[in-house]
Protein backbone atom coordinates (compact mmCIF):
# COMPACT_ATOMS: atom_id res chain seq x y z
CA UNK A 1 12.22 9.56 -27.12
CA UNK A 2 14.35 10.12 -24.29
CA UNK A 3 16.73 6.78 -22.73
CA UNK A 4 14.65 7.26 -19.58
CA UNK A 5 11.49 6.65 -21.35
CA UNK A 6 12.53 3.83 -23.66
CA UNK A 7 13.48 2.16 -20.40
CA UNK A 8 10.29 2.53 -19.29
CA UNK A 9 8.01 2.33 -21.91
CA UNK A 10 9.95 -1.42 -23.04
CA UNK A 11 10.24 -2.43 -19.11
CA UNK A 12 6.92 -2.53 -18.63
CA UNK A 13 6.30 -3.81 -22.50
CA UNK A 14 8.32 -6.74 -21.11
CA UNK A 15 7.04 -7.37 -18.28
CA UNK A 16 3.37 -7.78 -19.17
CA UNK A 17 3.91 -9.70 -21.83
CA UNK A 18 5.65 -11.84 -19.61
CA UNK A 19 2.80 -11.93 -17.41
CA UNK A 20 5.06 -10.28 -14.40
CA UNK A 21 4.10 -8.11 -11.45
CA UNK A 22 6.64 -5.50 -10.79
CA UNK A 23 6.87 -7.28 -7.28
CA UNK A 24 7.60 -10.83 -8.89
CA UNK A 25 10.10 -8.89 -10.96
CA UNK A 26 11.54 -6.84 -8.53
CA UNK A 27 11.99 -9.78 -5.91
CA UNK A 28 13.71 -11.74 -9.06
CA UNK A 29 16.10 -9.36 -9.95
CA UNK A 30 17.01 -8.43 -6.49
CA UNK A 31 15.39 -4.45 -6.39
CA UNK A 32 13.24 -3.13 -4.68
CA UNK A 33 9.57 -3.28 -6.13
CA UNK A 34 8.93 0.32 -5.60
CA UNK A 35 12.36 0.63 -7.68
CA UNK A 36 10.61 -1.36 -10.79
CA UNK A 37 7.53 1.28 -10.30
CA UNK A 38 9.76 4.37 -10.62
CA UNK A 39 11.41 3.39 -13.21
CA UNK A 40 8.44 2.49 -15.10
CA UNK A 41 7.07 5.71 -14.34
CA UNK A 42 10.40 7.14 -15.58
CA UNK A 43 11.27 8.74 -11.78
CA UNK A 44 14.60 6.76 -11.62
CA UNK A 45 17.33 6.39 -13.45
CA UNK A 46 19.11 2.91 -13.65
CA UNK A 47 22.51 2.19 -13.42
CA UNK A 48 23.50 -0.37 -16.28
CA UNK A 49 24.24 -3.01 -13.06
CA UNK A 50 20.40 -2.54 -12.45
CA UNK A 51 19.08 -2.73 -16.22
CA UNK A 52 21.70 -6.19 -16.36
CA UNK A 53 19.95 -7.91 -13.96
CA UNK A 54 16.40 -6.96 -15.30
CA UNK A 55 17.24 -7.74 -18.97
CA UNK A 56 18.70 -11.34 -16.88
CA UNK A 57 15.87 -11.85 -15.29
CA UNK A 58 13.43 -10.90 -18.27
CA UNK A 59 15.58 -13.31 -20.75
CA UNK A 60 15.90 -10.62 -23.14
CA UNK A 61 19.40 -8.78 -23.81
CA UNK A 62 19.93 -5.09 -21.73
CA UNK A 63 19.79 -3.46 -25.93
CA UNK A 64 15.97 -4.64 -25.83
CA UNK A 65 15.12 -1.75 -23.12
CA UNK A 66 16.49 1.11 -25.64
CA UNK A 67 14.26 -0.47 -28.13
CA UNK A 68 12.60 2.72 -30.04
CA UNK A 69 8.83 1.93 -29.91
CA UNK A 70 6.47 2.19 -34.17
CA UNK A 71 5.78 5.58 -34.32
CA UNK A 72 1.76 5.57 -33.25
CA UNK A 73 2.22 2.66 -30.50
CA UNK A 74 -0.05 3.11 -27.55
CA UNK A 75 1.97 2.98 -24.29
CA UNK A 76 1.82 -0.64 -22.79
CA UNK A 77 -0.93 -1.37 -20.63
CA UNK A 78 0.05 -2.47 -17.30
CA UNK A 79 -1.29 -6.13 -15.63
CA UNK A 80 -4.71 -6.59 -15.10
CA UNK A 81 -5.51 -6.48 -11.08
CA UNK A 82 -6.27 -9.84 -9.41
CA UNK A 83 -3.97 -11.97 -11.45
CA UNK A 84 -2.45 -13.63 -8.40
CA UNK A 85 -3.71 -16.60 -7.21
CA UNK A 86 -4.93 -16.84 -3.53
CA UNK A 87 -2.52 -17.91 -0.69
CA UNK A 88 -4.36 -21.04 -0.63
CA UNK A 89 -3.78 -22.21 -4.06
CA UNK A 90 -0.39 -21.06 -3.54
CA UNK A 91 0.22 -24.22 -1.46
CA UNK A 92 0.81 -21.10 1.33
CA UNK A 93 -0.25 -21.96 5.22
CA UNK A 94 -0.48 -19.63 7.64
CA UNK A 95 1.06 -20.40 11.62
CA UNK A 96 1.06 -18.47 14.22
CA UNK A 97 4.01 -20.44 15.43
CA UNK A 98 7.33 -19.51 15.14
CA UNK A 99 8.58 -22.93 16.29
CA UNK A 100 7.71 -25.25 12.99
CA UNK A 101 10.79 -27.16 11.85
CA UNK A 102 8.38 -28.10 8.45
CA UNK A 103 9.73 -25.36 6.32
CA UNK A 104 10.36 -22.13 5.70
CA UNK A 105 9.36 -18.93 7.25
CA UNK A 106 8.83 -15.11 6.11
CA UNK A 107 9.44 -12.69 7.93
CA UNK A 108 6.05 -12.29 9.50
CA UNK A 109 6.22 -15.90 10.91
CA UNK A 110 4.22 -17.74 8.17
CA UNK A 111 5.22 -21.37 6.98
CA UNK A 112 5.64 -20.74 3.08
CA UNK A 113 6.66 -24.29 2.00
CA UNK A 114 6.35 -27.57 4.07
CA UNK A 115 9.68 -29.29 3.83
């Protein structure tokens, strides 16, 4: 197997068992989440800065993406859809606002956490 696809196959190996999205992971590791799905899908190629912060943010050492996988494995499967909770069990409120000194703000104007 290729480096490209031992990256990939044992990225996304370690990410679902981790229970990750590749947004929660990409956000983490400070990439872009479309970054995480190319290189899952084996359409980019890391730079060992990149794989660093993944294999930080993932608690396993950078070696653990060129793991080779038992001859016979099944690829991994990805996460199973709707694993997020909703924004309201999130503790998440919407405003319409942009004037709330309570807490924080995205960039759409939402409050994400009261102070």
């Amino acid at each position: 197997m290729k480096g490209r696809a031992l990256v990939a196959w044992n990225l996304r190996r370690i990410r679902v068992r981790r229970g990750l999205s590749q947004e929660r992971l990409a956000f983490d590791a400070g990439v872009d989440r479309s970054y995480v799905g190319g290189l899952e899908r084996q359409e980019e190629n890391p730079t060992v800065d990149v794989l660093d912060r993944l294999a930080k943010t993932l608690a396993v050492h950078v070696s653990e993406f060129f793991a080779e996988p038992a001859k016979g494995s099944s690829p991994p499967e990805p996460l199973k859809r709707g694993r997020r909770p909703s924004r309201q069990s999130r503790g998440y409120r919407s405003t319409t606002s942009r004037e709330s000194s309570r807490g924080v703000k995205s960039s759409r104007g939402h409050l994400l956490k009261d102070a």
